[in-house]
N, C-alpha and C. Protein backbone atom coordinates (compact mmCIF):
# COMPACT_ATOMS: atom_id res chain seq x y z
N UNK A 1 64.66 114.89 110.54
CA UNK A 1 65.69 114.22 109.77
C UNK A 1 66.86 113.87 110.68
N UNK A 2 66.90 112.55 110.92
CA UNK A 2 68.30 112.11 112.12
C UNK A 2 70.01 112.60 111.43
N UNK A 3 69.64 112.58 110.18
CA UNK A 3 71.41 112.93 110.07
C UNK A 3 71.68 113.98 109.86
N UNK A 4 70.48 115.25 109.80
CA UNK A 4 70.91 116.36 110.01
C UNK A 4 71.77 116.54 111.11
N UNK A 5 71.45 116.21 111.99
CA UNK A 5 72.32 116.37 113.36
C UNK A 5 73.88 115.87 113.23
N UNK A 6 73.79 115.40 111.85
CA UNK A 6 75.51 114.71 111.73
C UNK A 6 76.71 115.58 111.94
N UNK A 7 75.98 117.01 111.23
CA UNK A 7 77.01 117.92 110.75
C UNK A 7 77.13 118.72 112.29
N UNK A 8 76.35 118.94 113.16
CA UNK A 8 76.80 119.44 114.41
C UNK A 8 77.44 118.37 115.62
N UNK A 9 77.25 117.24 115.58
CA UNK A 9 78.04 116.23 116.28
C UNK A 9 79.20 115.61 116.24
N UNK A 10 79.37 115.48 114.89
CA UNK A 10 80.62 114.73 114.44
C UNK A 10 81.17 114.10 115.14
N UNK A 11 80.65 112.83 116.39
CA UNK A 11 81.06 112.11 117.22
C UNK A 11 82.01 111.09 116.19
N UNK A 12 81.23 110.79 115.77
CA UNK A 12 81.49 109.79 114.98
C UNK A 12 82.60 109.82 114.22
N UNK A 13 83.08 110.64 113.92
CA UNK A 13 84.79 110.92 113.13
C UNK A 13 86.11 111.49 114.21
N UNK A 14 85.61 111.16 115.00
CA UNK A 14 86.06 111.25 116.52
C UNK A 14 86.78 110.15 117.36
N UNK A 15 87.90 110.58 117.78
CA UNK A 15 88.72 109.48 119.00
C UNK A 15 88.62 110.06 119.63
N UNK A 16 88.20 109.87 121.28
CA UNK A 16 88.46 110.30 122.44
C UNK A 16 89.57 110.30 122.69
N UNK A 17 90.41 111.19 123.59
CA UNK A 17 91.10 110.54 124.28
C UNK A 17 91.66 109.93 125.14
N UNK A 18 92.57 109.11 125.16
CA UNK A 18 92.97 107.78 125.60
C UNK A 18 92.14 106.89 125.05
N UNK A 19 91.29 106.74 124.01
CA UNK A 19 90.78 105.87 123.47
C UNK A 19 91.93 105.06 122.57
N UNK A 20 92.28 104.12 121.92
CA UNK A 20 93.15 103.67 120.75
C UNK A 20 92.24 104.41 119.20
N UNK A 21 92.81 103.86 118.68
CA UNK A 21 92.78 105.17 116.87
C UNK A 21 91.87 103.90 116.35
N UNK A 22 90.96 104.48 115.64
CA UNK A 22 89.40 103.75 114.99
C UNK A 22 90.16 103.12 113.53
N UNK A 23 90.63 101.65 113.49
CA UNK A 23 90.47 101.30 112.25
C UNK A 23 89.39 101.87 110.91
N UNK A 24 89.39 102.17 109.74
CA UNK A 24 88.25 101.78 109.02
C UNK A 24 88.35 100.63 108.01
N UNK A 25 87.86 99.75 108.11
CA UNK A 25 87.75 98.51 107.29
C UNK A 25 87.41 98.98 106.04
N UNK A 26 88.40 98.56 105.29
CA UNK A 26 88.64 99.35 103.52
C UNK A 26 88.23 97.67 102.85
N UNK A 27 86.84 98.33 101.83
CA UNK A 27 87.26 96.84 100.83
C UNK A 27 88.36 97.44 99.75
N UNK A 28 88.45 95.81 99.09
CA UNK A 28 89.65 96.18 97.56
C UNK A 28 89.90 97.29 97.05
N UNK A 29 88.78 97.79 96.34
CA UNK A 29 88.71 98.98 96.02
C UNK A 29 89.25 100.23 96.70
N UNK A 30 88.60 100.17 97.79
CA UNK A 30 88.71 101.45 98.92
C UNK A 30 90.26 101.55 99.09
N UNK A 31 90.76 100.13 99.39
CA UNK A 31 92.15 100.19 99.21
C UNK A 31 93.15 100.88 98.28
N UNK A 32 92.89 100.20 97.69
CA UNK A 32 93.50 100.41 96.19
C UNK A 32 93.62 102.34 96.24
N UNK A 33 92.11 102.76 96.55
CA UNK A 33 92.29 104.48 96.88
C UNK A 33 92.96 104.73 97.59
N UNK A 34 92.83 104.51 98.74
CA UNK A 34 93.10 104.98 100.32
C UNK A 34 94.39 104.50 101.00
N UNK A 35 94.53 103.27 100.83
CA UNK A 35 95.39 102.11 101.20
C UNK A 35 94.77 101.74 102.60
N UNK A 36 94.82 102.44 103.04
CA UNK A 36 94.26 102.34 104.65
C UNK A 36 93.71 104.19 105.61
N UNK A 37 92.83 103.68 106.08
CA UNK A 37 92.54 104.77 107.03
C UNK A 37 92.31 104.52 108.85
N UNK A 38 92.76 105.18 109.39
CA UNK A 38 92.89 105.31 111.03
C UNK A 38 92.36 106.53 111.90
N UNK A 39 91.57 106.61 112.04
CA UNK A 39 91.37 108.48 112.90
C UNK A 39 91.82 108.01 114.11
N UNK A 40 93.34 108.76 114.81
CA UNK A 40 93.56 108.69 115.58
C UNK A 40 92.70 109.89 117.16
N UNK A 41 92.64 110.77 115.98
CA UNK A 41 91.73 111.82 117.03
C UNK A 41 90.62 112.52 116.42
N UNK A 42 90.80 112.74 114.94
CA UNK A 42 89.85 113.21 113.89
C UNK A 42 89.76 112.89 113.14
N UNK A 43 89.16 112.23 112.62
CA UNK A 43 89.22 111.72 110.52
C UNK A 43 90.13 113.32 110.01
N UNK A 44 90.69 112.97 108.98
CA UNK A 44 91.41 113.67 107.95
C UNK A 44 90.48 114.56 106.97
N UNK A 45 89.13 113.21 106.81
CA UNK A 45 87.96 113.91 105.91
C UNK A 45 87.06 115.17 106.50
N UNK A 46 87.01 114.97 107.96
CA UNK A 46 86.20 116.07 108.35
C UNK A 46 86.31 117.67 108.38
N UNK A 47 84.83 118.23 108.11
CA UNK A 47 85.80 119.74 107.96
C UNK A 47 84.43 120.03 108.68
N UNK A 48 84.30 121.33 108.72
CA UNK A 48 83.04 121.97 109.12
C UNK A 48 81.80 121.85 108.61
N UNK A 49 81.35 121.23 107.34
CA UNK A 49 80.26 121.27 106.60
C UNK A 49 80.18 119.32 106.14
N UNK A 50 81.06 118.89 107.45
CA UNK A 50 80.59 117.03 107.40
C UNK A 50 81.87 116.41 106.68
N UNK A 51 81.36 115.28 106.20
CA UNK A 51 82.74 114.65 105.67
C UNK A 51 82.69 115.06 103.98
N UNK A 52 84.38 115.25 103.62
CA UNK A 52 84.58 116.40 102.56
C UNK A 52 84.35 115.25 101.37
N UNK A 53 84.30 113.86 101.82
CA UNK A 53 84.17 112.81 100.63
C UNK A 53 82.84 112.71 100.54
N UNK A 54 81.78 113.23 101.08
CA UNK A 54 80.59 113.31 100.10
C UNK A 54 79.96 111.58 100.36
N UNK A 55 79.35 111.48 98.99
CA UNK A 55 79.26 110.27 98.28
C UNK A 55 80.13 108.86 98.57
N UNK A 56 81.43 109.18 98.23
CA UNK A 56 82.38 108.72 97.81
C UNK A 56 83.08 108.26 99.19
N UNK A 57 82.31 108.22 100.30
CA UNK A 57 83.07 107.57 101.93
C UNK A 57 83.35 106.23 101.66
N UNK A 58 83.58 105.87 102.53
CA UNK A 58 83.73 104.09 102.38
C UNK A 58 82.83 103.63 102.69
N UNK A 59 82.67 102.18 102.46
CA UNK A 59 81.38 101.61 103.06
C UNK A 59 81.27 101.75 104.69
N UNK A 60 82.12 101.32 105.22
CA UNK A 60 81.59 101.42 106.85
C UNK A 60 81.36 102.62 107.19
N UNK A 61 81.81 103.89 106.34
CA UNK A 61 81.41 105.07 107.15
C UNK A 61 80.04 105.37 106.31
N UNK A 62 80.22 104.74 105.57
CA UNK A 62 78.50 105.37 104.60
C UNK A 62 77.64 104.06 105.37
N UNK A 63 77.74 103.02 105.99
CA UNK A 63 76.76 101.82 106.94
C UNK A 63 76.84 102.91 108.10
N UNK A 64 77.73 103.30 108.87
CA UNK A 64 77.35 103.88 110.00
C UNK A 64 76.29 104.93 110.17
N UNK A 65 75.47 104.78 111.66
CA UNK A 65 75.77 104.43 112.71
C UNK A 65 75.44 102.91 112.55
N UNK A 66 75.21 102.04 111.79
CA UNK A 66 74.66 100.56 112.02
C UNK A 66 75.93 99.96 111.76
N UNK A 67 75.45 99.02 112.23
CA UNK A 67 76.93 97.38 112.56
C UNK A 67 75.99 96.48 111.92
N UNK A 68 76.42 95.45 110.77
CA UNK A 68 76.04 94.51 110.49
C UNK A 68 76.73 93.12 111.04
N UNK A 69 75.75 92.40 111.81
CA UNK A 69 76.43 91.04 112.07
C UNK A 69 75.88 89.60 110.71
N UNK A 70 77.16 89.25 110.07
CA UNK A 70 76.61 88.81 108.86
C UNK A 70 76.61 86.96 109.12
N UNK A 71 76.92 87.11 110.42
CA UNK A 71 76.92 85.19 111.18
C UNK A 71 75.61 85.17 111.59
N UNK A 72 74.80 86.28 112.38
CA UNK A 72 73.78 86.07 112.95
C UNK A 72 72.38 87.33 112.08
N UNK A 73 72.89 87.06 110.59
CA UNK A 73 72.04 88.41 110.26
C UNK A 73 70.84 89.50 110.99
N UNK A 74 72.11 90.04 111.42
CA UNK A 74 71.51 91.39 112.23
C UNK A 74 72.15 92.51 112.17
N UNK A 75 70.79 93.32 112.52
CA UNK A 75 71.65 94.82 112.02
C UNK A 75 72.13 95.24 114.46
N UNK A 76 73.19 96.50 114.15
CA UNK A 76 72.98 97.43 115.52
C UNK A 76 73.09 98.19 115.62
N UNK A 77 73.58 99.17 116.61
CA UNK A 77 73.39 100.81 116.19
C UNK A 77 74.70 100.53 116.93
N UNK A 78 75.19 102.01 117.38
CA UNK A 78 76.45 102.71 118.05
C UNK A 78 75.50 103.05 119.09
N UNK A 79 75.87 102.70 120.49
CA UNK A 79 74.99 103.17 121.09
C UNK A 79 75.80 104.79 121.42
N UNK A 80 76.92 105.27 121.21
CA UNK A 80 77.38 106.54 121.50
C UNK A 80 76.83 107.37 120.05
N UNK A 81 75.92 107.06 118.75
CA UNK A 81 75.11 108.08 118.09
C UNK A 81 73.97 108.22 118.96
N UNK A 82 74.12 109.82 119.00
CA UNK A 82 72.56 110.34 119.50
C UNK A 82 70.90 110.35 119.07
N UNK A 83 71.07 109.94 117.19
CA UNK A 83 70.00 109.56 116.54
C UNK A 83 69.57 108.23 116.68
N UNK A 84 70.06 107.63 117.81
CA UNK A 84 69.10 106.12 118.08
C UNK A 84 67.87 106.36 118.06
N UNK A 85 67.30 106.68 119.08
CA UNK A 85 65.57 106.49 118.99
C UNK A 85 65.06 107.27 117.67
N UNK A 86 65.18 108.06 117.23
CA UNK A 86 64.83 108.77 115.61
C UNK A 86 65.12 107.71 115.02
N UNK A 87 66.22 107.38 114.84
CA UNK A 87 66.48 106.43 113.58
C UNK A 87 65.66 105.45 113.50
N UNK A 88 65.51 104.49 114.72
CA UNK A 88 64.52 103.65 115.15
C UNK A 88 63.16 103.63 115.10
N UNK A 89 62.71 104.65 115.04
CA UNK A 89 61.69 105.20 114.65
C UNK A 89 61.09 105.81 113.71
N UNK A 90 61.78 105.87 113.15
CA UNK A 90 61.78 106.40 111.63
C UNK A 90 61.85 104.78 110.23
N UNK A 91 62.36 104.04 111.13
CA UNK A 91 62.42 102.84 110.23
C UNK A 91 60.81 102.46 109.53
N UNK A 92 59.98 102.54 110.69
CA UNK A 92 58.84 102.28 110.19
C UNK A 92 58.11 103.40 109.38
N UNK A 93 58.63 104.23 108.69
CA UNK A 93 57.93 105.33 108.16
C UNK A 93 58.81 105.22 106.97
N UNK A 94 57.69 105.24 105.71
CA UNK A 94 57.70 105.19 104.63
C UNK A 94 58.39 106.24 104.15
N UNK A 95 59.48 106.04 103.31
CA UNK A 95 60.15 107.34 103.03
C UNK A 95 60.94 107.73 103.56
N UNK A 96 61.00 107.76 105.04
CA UNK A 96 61.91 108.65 105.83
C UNK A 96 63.60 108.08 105.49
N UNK A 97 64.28 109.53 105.83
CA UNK A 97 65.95 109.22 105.55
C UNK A 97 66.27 108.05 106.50
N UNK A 98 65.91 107.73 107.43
CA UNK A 98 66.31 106.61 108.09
C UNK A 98 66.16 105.28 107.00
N UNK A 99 65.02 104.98 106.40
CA UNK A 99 64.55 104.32 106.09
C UNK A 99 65.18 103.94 104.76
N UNK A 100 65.10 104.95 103.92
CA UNK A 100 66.69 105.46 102.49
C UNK A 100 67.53 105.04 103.22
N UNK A 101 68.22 105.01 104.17
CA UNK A 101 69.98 104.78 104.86
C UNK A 101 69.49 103.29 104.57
N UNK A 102 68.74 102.80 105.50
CA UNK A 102 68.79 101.07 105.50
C UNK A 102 68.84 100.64 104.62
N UNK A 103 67.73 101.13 104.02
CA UNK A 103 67.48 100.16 102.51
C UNK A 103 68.56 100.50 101.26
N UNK A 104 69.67 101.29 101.55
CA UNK A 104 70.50 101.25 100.97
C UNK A 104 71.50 100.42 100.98
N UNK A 105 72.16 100.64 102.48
CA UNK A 105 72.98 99.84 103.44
C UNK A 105 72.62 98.25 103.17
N UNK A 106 71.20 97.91 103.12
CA UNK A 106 71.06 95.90 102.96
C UNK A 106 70.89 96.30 102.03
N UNK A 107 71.24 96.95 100.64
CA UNK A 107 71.42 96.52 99.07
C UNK A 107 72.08 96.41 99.15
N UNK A 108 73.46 97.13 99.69
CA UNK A 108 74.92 96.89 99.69
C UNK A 108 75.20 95.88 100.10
N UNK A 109 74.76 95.31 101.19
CA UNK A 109 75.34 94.17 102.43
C UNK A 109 74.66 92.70 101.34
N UNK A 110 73.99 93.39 100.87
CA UNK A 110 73.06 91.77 100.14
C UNK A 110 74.20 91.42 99.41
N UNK A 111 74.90 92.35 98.41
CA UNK A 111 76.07 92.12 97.50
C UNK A 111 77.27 91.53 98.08
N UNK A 112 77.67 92.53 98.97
CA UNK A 112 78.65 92.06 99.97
C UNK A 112 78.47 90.80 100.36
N UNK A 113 77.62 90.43 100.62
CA UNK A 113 77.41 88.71 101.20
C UNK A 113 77.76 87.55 100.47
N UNK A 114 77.38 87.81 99.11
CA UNK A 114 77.90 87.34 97.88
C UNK A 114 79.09 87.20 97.62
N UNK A 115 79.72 88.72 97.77
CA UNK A 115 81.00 88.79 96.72
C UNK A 115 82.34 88.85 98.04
N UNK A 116 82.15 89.36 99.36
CA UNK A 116 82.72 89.54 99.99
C UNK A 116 82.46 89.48 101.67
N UNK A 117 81.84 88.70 102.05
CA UNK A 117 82.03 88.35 103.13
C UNK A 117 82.91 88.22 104.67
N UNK A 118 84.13 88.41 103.88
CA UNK A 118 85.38 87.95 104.61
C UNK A 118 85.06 89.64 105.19
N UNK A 119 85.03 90.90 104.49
CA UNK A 119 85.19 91.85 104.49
C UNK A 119 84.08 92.48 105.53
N UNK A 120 82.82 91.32 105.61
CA UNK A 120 81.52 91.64 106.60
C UNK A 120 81.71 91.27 108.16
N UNK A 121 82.55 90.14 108.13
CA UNK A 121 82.96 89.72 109.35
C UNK A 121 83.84 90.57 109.91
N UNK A 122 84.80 90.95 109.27
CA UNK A 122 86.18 91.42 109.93
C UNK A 122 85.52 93.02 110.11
N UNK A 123 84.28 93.99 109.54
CA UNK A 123 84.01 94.91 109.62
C UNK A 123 83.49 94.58 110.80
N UNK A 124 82.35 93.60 110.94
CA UNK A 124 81.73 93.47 112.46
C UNK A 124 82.38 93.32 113.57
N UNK A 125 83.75 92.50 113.67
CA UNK A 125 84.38 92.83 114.29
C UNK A 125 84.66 93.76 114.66
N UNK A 126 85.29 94.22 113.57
CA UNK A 126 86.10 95.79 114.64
C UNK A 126 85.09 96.57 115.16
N UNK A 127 83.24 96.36 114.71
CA UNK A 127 82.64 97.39 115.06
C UNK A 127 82.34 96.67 116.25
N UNK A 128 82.00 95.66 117.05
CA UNK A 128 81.76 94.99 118.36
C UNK A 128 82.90 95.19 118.94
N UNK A 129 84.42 94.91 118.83
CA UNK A 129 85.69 95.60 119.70
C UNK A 129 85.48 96.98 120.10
N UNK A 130 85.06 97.82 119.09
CA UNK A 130 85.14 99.31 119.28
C UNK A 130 84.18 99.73 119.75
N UNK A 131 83.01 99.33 119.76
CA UNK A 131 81.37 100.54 120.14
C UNK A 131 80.71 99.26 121.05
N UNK A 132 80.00 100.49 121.49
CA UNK A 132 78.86 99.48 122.42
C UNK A 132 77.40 99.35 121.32
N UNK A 133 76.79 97.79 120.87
CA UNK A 133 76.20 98.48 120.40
C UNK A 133 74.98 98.15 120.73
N UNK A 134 74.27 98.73 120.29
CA UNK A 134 72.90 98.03 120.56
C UNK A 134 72.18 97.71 119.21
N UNK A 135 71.24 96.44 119.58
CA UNK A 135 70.07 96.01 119.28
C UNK A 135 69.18 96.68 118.00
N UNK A 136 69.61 96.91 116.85
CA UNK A 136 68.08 97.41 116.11
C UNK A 136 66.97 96.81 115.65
N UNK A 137 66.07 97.22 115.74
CA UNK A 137 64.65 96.20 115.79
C UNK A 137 64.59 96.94 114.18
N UNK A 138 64.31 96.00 113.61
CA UNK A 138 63.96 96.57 111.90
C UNK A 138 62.72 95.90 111.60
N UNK A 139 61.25 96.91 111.48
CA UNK A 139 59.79 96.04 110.72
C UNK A 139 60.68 94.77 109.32
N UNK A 140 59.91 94.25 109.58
CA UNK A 140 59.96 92.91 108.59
C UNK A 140 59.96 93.44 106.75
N UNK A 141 59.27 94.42 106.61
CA UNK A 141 58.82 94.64 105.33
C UNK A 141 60.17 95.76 104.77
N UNK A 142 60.79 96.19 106.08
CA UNK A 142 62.24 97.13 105.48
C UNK A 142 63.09 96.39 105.52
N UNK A 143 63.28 95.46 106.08
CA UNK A 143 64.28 94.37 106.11
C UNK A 143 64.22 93.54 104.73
N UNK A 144 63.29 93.30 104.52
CA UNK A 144 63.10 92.21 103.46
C UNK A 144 63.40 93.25 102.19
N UNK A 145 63.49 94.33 102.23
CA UNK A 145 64.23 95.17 101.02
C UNK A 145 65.32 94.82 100.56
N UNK A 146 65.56 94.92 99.54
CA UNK A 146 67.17 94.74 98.88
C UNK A 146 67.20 92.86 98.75
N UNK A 147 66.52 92.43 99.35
CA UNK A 147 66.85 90.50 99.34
C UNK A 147 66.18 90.23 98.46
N UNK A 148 65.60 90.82 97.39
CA UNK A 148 65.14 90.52 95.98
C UNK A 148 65.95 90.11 94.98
């Protein structure tokens, strides 16, 4: 299971330092909660047992580790998560949590494309400014999920 490893890494809710502080791209809603969020060195949400919002993260932290590019529909990873090749590999396996993450993530993004767009670009942005990412190769038949 690749995101087991979430709760011992917690890269990802993480600023290095001398890095600059990680925007998170809030839609309306998220706003409206949050107003805005920044981890300058730690998310606020993190505690020892993962992030304390559960469910209830925002979208870019519940899409991560993937980057959606919604000009050139494509998905990418973070290349600084350590579950790349698992995740990647796991895409093609029926069932697997990798496979639940995606096909969740393009139900969401299918909507998003629709209703909010502006909000897909400016997320891809900040995730191409901020991470290196790489390339995810997604089988055809998990991809084509959620575009029903």
């Amino acid at each position: 299971m690749p995101f087991d490893h979430c709760k011992v890494c917690r890269k990802c809710c993480h600023v290095d330092e001398g890095y600059p502080a990680l925007e998170i791209p809030l839609l309306p809603a998220e706003k409206r909660r949050w107003r805005e969020l920044v981890i300058e060195s730690q998310c606020q949400f993190l505690s020892l047992d993962g992030c304390k919002l559960g469910h209830d993260k925002p979208f870019a932290c519940e899409q991560y580790p993937l980057s959606f590019d919604p000009v050139e529909d494509r998905y990418y990873f973070d290349a600084d998560c350590p579950i790349y090749q698992q995740y990647q590999h796991e895409l093609s396996i029926e069932g697997s949590e990798a496979q639940q993450h995606f096909r969740r993530i393009n139900k969401r993004l299918k909507r998003l494309k629709e209703k909010n767009p502006e909000f897909l670009k400016r997320n891809f942005e900040l995730d191409a400014d901020y991470f290196e990412l790489l390339e995810l190769a997604v089988p055809k038949e998990v991809a084509e999920s959620g575009k029903d």
